[in-house]
C-alpha atoms as a PDB file:
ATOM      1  CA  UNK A   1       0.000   0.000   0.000  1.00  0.00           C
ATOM      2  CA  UNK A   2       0.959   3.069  -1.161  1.00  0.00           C
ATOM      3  CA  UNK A   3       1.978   6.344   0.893  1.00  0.00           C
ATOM      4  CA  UNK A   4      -1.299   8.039  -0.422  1.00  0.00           C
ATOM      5  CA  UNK A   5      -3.824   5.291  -0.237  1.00  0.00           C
ATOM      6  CA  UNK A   6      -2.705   5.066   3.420  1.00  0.00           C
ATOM      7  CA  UNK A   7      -3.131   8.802   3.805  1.00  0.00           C
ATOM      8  CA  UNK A   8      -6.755   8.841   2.082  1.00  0.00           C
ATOM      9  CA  UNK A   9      -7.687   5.631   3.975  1.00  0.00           C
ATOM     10  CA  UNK A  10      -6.792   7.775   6.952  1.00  0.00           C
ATOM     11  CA  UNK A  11      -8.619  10.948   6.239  1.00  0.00           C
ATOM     12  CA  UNK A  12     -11.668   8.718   5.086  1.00  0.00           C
ATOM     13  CA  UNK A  13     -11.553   7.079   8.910  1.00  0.00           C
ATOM     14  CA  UNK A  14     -10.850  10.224  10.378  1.00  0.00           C
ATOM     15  CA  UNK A  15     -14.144  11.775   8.313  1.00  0.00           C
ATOM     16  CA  UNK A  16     -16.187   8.898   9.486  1.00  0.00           C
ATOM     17  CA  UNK A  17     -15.491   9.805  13.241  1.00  0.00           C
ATOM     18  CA  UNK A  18     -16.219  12.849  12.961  1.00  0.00           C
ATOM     19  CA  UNK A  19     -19.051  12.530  11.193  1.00  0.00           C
ATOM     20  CA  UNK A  20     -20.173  10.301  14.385  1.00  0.00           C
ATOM     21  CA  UNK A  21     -19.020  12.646  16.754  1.00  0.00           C
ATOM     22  CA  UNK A  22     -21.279  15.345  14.990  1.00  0.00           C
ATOM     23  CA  UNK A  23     -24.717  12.893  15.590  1.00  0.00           C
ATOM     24  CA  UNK A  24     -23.130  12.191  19.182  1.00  0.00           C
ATOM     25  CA  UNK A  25     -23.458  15.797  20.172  1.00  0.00           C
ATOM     26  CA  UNK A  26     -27.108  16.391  18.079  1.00  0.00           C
ATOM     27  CA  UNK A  27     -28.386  13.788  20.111  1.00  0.00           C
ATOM     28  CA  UNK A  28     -26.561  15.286  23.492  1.00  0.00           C
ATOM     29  CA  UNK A  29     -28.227  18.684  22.547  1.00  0.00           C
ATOM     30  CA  UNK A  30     -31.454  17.200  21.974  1.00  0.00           C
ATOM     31  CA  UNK A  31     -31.400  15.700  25.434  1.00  0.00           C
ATOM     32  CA  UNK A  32     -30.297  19.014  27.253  1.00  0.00           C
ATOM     33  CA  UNK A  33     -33.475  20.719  25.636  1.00  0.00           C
ATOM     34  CA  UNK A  34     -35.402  17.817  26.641  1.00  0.00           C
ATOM     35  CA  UNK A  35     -34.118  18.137  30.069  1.00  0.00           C
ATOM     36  CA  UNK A  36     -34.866  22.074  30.524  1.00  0.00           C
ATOM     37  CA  UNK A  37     -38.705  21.279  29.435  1.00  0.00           C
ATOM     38  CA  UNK A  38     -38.682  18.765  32.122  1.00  0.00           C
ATOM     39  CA  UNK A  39     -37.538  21.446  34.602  1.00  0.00           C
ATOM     40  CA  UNK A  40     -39.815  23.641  33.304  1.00  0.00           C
ATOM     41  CA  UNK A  41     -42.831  21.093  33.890  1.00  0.00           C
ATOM     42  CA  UNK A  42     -41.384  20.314  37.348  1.00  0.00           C
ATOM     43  CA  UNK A  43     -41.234  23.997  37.866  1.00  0.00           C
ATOM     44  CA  UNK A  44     -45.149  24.271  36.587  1.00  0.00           C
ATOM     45  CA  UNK A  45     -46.198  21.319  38.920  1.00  0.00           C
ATOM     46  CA  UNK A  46     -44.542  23.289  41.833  1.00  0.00           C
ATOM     47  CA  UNK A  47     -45.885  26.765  41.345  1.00  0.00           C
ATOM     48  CA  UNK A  48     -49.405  24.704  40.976  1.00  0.00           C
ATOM     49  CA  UNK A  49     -49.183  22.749  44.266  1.00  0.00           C
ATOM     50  CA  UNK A  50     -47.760  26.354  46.167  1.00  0.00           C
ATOM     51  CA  UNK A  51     -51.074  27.972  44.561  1.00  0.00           C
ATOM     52  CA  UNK A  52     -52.903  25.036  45.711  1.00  0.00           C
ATOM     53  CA  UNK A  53     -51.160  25.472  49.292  1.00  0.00           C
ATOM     54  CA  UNK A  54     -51.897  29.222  49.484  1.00  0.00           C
ATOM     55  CA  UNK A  55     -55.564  29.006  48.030  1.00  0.00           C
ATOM     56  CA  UNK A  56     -56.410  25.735  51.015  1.00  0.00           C
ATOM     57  CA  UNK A  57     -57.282  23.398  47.945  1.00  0.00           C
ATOM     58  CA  UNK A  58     -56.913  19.732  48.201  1.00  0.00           C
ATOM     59  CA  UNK A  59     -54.541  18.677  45.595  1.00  0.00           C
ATOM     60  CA  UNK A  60     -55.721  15.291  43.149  1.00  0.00           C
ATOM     61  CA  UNK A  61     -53.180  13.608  40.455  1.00  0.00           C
ATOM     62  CA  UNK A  62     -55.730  14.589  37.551  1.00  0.00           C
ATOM     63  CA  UNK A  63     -54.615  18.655  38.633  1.00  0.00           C
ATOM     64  CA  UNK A  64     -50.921  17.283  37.270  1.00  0.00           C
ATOM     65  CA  UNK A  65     -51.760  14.941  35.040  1.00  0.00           C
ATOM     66  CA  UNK A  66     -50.969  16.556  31.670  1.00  0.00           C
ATOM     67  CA  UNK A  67     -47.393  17.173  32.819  1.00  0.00           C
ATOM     68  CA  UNK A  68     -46.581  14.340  34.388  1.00  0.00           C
ATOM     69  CA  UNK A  69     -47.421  12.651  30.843  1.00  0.00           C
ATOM     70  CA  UNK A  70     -45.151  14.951  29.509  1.00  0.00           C
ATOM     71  CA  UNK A  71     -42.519  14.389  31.747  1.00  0.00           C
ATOM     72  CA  UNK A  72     -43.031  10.351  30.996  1.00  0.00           C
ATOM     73  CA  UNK A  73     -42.904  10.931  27.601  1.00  0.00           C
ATOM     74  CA  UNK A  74     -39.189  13.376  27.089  1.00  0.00           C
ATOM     75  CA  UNK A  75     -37.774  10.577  29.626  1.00  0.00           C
ATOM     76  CA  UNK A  76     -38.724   7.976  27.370  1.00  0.00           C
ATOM     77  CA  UNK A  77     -36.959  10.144  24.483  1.00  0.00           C
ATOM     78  CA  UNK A  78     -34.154  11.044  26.178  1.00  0.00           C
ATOM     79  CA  UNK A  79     -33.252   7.282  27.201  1.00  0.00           C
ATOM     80  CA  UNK A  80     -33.604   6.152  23.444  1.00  0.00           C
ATOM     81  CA  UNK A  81     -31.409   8.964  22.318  1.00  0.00           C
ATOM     82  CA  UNK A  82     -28.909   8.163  25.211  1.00  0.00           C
ATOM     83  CA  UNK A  83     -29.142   4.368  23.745  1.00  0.00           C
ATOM     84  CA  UNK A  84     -28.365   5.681  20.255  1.00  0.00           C
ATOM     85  CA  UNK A  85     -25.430   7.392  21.839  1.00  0.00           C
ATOM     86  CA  UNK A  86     -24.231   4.274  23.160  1.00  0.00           C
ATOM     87  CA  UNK A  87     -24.632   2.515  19.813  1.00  0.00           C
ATOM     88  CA  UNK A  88     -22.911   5.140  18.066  1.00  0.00           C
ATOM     89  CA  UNK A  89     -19.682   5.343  20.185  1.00  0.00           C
ATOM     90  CA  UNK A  90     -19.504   1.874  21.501  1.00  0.00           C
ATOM     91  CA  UNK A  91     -20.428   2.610  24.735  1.00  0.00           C
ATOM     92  CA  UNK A  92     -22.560   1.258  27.842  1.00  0.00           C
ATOM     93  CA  UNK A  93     -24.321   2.376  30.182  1.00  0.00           C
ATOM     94  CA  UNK A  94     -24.043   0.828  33.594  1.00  0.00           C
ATOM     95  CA  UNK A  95     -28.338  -0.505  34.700  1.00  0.00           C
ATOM     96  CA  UNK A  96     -27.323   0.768  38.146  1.00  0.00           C
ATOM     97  CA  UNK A  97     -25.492   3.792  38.457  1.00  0.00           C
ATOM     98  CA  UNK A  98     -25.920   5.266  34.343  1.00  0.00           C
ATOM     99  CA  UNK A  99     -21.727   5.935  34.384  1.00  0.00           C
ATOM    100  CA  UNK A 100     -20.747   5.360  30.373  1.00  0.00           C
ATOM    101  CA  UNK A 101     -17.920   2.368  29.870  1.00  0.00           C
ATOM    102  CA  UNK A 102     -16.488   0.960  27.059  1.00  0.00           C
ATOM    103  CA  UNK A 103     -18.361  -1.647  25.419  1.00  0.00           C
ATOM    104  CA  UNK A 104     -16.444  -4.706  26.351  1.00  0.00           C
ATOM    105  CA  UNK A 105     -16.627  -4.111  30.201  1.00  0.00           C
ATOM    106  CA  UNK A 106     -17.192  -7.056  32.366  1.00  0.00           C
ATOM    107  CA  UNK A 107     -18.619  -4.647  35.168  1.00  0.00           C
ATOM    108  CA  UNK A 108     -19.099  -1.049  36.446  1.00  0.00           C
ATOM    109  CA  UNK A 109     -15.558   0.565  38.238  1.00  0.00           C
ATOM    110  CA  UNK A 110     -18.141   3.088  39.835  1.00  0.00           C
ATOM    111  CA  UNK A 111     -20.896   0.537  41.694  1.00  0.00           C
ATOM    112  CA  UNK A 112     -19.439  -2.702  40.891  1.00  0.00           C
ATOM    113  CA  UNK A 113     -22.258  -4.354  39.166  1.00  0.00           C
ATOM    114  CA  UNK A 114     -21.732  -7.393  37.370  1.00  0.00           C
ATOM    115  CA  UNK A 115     -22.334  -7.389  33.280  1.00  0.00           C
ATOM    116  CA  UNK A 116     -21.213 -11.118  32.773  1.00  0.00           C
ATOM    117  CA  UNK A 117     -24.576 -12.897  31.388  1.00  0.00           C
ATOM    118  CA  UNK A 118     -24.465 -16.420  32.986  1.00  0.00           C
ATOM    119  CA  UNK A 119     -25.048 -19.380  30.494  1.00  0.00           C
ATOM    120  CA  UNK A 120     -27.992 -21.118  31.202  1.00  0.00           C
ATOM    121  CA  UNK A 121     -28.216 -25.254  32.580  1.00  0.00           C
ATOM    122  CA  UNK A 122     -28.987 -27.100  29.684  1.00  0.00           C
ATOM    123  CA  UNK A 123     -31.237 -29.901  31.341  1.00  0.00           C
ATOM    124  CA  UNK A 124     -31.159 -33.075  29.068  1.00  0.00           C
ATOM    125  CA  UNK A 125     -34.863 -34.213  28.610  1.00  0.00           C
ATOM    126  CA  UNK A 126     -35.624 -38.138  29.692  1.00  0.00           C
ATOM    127  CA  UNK A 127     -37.045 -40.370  27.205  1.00  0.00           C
ATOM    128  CA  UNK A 128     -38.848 -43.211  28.181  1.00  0.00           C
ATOM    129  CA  UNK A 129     -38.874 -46.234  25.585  1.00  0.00           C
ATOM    130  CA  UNK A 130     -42.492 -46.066  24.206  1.00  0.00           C
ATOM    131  CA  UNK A 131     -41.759 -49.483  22.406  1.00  0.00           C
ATOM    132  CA  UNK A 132     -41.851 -52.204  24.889  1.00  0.00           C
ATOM    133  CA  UNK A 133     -44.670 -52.895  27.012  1.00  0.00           C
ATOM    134  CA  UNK A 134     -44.696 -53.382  30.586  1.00  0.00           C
ATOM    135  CA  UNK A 135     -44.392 -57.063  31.203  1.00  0.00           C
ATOM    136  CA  UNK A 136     -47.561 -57.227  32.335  1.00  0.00           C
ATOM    137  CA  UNK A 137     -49.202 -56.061  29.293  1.00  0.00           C
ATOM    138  CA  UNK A 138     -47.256 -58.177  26.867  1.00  0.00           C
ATOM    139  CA  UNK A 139     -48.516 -61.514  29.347  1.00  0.00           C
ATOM    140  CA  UNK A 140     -51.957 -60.634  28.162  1.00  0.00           C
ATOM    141  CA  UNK A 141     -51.521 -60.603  24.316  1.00  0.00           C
ATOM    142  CA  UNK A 142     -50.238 -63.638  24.340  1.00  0.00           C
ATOM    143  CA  UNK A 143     -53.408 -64.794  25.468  1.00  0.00           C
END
């Protein structure tokens, strides 16, 4: 291989990377904006209950309900993009604590949980012979 087809197979990997990079931090800004309209619903829900407080009214789930569905909803969206992430940069994220590792990590530095998958028991099914009869069934068609 050639000086120059190393260099353009270089520049070529380098331009995929970046390219990554580039939907790495979309999907990272996406998530911060997704994050500020959460505060901003938790912020609604509070200013509701301290009007509730100050007013005497009793406070029900159905007052909150429209941004608590909200709020279920951007989380859902913000843990697919944060899987995308992860599947763009080969990159984990730890069940228990959310800390990023590399993709072949057997378990989390931070909280020590375990990502080896134990291999299942096979259990060997019994047969029984279907074929020969017990003896005292075969006595009787002699008969």
């Amino acid at each position: 291989m050639s000086f120059f087809d190393k260099l353009k197979s270089g520049v070529s990997e380098a331009g995929s990377k970046a390219k990554v990079l580039v939907e790495i931090n979309k999907l990272k800004l996406i998530n911060v904006g997704k994050q500020n309209e959460i505060n901003g619903l938790y912020k609604e829900i509070g200013e509701k209950v301290t009007l509730a407080a100050e007013l005497g009214q009793e406070l029900q789930l159905v007052y909150f309900s429209e941004q608590l569905e909200k709020i279920a909803m951007l989380k859902t969206e913000i843990e697919q993009n944060q899987l995308k992430i992860a599947n763009l940069s080969d990159e984990k994220q730890c069940p228990s604590c959310n800390r990023s590792l590399p993709i072949d990590a057997k378990a989390c530095p931070s909280c020590n949980t375990s990502f080896l998958i134990e291999e299942p028991q096979i259990i060997e099914p019994t047969y029984i012979d279907l074929s020969s009869k017990p003896k005292d069934e075969r006595g009787s068609d002699d008969k």
